[in-house]
Protein backbone atom coordinates (compact mmCIF):
# COMPACT_ATOMS: atom_id res chain seq x y z
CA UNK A 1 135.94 82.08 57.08
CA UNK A 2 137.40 83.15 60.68
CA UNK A 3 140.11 79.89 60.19
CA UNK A 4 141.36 80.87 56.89
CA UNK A 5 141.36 84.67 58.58
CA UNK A 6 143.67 83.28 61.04
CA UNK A 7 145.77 81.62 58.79
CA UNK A 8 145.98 84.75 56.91
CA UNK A 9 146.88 87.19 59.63
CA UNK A 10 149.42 84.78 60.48
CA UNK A 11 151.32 85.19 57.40
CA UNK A 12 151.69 88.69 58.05
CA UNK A 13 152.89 90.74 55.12
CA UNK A 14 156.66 90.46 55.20
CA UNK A 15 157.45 93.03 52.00
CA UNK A 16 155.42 95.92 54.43
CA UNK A 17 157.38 94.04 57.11
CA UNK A 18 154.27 93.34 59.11
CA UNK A 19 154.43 90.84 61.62
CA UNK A 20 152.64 87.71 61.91
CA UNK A 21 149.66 87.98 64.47
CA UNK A 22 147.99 85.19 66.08
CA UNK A 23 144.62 85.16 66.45
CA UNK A 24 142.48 83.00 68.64
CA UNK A 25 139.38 82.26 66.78
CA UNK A 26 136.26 83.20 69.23
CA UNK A 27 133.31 81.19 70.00
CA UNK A 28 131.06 81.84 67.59
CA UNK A 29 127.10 81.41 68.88
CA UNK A 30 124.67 80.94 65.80
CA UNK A 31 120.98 81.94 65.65
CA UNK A 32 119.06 78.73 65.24
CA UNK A 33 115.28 80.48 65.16
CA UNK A 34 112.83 78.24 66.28
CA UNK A 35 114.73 75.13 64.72
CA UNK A 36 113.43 75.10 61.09
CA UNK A 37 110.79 72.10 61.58
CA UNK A 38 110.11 69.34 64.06
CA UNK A 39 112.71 67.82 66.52
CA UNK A 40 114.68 66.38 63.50
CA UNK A 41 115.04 68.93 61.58
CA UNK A 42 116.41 70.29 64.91
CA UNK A 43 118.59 67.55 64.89
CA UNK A 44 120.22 67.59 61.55
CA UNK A 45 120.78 71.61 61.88
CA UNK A 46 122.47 71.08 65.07
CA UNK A 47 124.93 68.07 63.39
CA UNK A 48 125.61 70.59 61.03
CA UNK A 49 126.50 73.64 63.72
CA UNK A 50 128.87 71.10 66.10
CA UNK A 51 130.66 69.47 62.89
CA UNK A 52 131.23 73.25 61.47
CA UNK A 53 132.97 74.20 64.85
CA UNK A 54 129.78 76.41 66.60
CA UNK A 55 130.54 76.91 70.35
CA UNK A 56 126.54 77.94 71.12
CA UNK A 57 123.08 78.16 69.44
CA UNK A 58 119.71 79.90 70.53
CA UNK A 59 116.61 78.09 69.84
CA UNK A 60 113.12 80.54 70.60
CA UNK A 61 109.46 78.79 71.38
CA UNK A 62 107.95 80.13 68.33
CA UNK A 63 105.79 78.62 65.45
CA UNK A 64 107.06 78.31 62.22
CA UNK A 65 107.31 80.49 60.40
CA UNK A 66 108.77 82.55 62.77
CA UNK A 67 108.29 86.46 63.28
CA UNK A 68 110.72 88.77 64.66
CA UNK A 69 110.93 88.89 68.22
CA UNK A 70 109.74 93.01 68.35
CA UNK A 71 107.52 92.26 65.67
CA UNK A 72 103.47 91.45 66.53
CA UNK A 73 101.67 88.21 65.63
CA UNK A 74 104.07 86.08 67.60
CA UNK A 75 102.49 82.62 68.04
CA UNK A 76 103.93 79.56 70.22
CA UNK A 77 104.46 75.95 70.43
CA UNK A 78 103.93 73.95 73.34
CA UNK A 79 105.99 73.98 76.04
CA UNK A 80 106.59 70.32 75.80
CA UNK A 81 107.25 70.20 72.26
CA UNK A 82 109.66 72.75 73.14
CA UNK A 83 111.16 70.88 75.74
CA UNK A 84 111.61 67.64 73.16
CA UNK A 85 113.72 70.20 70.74
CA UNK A 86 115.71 71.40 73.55
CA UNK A 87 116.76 67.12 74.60
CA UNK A 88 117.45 66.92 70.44
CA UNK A 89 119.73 69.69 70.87
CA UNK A 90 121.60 68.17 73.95
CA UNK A 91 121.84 64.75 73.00
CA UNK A 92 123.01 65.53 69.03
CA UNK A 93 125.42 67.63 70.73
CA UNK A 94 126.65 64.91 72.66
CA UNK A 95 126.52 62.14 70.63
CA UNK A 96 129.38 64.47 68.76
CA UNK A 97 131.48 64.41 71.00
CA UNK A 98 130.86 68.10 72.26
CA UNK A 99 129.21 68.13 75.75
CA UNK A 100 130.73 71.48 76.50
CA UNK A 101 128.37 73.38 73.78
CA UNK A 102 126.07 75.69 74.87
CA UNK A 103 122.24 75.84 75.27
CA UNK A 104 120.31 78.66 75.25
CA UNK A 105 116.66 78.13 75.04
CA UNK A 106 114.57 81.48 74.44
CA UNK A 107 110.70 82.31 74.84
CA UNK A 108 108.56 84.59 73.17
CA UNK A 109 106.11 84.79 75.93
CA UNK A 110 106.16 88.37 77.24
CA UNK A 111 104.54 89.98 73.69
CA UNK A 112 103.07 86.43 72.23
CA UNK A 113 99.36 86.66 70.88
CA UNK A 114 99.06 82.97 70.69
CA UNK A 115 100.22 80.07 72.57
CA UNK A 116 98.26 76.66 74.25
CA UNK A 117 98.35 78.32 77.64
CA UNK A 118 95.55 80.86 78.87
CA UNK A 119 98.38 83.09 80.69
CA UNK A 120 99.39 85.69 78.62
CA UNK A 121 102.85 88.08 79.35
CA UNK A 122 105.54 88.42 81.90
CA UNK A 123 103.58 85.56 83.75
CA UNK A 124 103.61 83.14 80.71
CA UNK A 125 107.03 83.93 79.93
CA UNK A 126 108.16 82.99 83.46
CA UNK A 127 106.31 79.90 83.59
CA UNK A 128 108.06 78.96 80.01
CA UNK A 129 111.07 79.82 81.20
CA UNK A 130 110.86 77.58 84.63
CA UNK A 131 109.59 74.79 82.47
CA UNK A 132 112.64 74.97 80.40
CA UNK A 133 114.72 75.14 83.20
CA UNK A 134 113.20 71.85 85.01
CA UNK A 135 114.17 70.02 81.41
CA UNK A 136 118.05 70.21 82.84
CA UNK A 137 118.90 71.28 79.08
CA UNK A 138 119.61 74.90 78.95
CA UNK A 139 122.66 76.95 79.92
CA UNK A 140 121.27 79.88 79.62
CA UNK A 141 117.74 81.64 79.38
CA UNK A 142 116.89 84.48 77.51
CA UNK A 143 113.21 86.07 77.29
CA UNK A 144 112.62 88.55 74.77
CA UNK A 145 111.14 91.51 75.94
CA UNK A 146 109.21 94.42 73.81
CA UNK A 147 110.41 97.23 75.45
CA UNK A 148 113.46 98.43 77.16
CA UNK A 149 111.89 99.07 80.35
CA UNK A 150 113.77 97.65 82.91
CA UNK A 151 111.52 96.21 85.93
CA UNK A 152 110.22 93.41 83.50
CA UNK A 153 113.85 92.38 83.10
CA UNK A 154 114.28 92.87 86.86
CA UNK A 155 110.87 90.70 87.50
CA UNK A 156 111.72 87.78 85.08
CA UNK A 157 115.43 87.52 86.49
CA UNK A 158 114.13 87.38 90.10
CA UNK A 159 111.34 84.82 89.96
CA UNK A 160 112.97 82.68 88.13
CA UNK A 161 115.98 82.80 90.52
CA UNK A 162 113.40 81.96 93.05
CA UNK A 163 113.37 78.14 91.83
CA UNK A 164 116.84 78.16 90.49
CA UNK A 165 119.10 80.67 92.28
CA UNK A 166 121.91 79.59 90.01
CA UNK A 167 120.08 80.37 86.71
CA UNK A 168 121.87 82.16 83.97
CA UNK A 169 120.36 84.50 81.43
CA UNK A 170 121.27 85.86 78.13
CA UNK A 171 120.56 89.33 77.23
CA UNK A 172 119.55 90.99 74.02
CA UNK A 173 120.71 94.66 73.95
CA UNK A 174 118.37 95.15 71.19
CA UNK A 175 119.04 97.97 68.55
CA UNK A 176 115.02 97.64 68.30
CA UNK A 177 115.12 100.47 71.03
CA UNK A 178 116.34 103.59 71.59
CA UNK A 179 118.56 103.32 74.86
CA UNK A 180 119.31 106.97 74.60
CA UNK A 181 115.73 107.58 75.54
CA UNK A 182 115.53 105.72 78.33
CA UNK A 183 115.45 107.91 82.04
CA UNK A 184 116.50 104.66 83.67
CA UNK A 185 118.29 102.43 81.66
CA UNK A 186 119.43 99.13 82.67
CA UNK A 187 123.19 98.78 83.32
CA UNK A 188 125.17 95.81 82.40
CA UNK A 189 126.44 95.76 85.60
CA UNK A 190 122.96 95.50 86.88
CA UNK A 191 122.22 92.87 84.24
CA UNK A 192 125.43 91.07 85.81
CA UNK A 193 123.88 90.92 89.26
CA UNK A 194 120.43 89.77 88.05
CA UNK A 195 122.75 86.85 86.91
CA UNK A 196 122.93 87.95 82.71
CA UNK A 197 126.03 85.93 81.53
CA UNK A 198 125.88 86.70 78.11
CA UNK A 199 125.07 90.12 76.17
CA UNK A 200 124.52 90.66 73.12
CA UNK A 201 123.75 93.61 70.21
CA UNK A 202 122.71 92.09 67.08
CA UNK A 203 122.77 94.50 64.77
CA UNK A 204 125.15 96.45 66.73
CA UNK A 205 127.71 95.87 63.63
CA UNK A 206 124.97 97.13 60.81
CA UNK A 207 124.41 100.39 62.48
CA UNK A 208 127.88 101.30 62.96
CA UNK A 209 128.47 100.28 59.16
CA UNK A 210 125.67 102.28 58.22
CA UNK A 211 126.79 105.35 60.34
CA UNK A 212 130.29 104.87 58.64
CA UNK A 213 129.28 104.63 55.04
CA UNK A 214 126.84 107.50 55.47
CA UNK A 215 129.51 109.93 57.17
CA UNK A 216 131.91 108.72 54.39
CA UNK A 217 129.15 110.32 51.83
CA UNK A 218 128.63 113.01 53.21
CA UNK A 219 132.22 113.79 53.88
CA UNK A 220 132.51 113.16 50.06
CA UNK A 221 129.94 115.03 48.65
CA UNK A 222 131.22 118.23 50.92
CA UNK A 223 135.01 117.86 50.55
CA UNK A 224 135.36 115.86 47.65
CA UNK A 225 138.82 113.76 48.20
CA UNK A 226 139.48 115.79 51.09
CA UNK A 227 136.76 113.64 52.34
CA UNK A 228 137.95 110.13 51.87
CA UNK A 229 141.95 111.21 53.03
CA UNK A 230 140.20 112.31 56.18
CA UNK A 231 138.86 108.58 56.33
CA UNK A 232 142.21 107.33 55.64
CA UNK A 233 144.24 109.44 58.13
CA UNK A 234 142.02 108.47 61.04
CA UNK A 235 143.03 104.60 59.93
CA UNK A 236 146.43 104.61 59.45
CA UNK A 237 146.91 106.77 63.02
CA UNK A 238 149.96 105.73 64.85
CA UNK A 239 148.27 103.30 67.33
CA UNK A 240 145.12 102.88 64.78
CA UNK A 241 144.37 99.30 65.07
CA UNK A 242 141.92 98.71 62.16
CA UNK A 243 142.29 95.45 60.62
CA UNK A 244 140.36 96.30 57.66
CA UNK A 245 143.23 99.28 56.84
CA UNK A 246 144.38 97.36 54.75
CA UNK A 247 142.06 95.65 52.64
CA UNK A 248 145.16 93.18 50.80
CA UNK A 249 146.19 92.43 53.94
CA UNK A 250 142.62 91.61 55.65
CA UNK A 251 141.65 89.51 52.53
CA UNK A 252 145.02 87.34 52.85
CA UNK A 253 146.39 88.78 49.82
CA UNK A 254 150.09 88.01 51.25
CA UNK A 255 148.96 84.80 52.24
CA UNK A 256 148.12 83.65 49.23
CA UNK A 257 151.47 84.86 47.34
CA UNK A 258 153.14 82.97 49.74
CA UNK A 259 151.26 80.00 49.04
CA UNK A 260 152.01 80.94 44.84
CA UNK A 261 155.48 80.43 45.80
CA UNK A 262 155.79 77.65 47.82
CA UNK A 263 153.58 75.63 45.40
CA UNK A 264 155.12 76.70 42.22
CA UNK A 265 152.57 79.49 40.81
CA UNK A 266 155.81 81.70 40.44
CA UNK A 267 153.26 84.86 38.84
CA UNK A 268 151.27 84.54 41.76
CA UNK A 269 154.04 85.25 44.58
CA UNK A 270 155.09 88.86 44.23
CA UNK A 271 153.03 91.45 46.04
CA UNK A 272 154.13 94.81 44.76
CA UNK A 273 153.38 96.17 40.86
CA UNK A 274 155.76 98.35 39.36
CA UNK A 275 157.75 98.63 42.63
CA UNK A 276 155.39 100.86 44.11
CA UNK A 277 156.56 102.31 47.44
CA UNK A 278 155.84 100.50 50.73
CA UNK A 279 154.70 104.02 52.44
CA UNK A 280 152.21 104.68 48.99
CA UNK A 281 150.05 101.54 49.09
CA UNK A 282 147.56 100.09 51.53
């Protein structure tokens, strides 16, 4: 989907006389759970992430079936089990060719009510997270936490830089909590220094949708089509730079015309209906 994007935006739509853009395609880092079985199932889920282009994957210490990581009844697998799935990960990566894809191995131990250890909490999670980190495998480390408090993100950071000073962490911004709330809330500077390379809001996209969609409504059911030229003014603002503005455009609409007329589909390679005007249509 993000290639043919690219190749679509780089058409550009010449009868609006938009220009061509070039877009780099970003890394895209996929949600792997806690692997979907044993270390081969690991396996074959990873051949199928490198070969479809995936820069980085997250695999969590969990028992299948997995539960939500702010969700209770969280169980674990062994930390040596979870070691063997983290090796699978590395050496399928390898064996493809791509050595330069990213690791980043996750624990559940902070909230988990079950797991082969007698330590329970920040201390289990630490001591998963050190284990991991002895395996050589991960890039980065992420522990889930249940609340946005920051001194156990503080304590986990610290202690495990105790061992390995030059460990990285990834950090879930979770939409689970309400930051707002917070009399003290952890910077992403401060995450920065604790040595947090990567960031991350999950569902950061969903709740701005939802805002969206339910302003749009409500705009609607107060101002009628007042409401949705509002909508539209605020996206075609000189300097607006909404891709989705226009929806021909974003879904390659030119792109394909083009394509109608280069391989002979001569219906299929005109744009416009009816010679509508340029300024009138999305």
């Amino acid at each position: 989907a993000l290639r043919k994007f690219q190749l679509t935006m780089a058409m550009g739509d010449p009868e609006k006389n938009v220009a061509p853009t070039h877009l780099e395609i970003p890394p895209v880092v996929v949600d792997m759970d806690a692997g979907y079985g044993n270390m081969f199932n690991v396996q074959r889920t990873m051949e199928l992430y490198v070969n479809a282009g995936v820069a980085a994957a997250h695999l969590e210490d969990q028992v299948m079936p997995k539960r939500c990581g702010h969700i209770a009844g969280k169980a674990l697998i062994s930390a040596d089990e979870f070691v063997g799935k983290l090796k699978m990960m590395r050496s399928a990566a390898d064996d493809l060719g791509h050595k330069d894809f990213i690791i980043i191995a996750r624990t559940d131990g902070v909230s988990a009510s079950e797991a082969p250890e007698s330590k329970r909490g920040l201390g289990l999670a630490i001591d998963r997270g050190l284990r991991y980190l002895d395996s050589g495998v991960p890039d980065l480390l992420w522990c889930e936490f249940p609340t946005a408090e920051r001194g156990a993100t503080e304590t986990f950071c610290t202690e495990i830089r105790k061992r390995f000073p030059k460990a990285r962490f990834a950090f879930n911004y979770s939409s689970s909590f309400k930051w707002f709330n917070e009399k003290n809330p952890i910077t992403w500077d401060e995450l920065g220094l604790l040595g947090v390379g990567f960031i991350f809001i999950t569902l950061a996209l969903q709740h701005a949708a939802g805002l969206g969609m339910s302003t749009l409504l409500q705009d609607l059911k107060e101002s009628q089509e007042e409401g949705y030229m509002a909508l539209q003014r605020k996206e075609w603002a000189d300097g607006a730079d909404i891709p989705t503005r226009s929806h021909h455009l974003f879904t390659g609409v030119p792109y394909h015309h083009h394509m109608g007329q280069e391989y002979g589909a001569s219906r299929l390679n005109g744009e416009m209906d009816e010679h509508l005007e340029i300024s009138k249509v999305v």
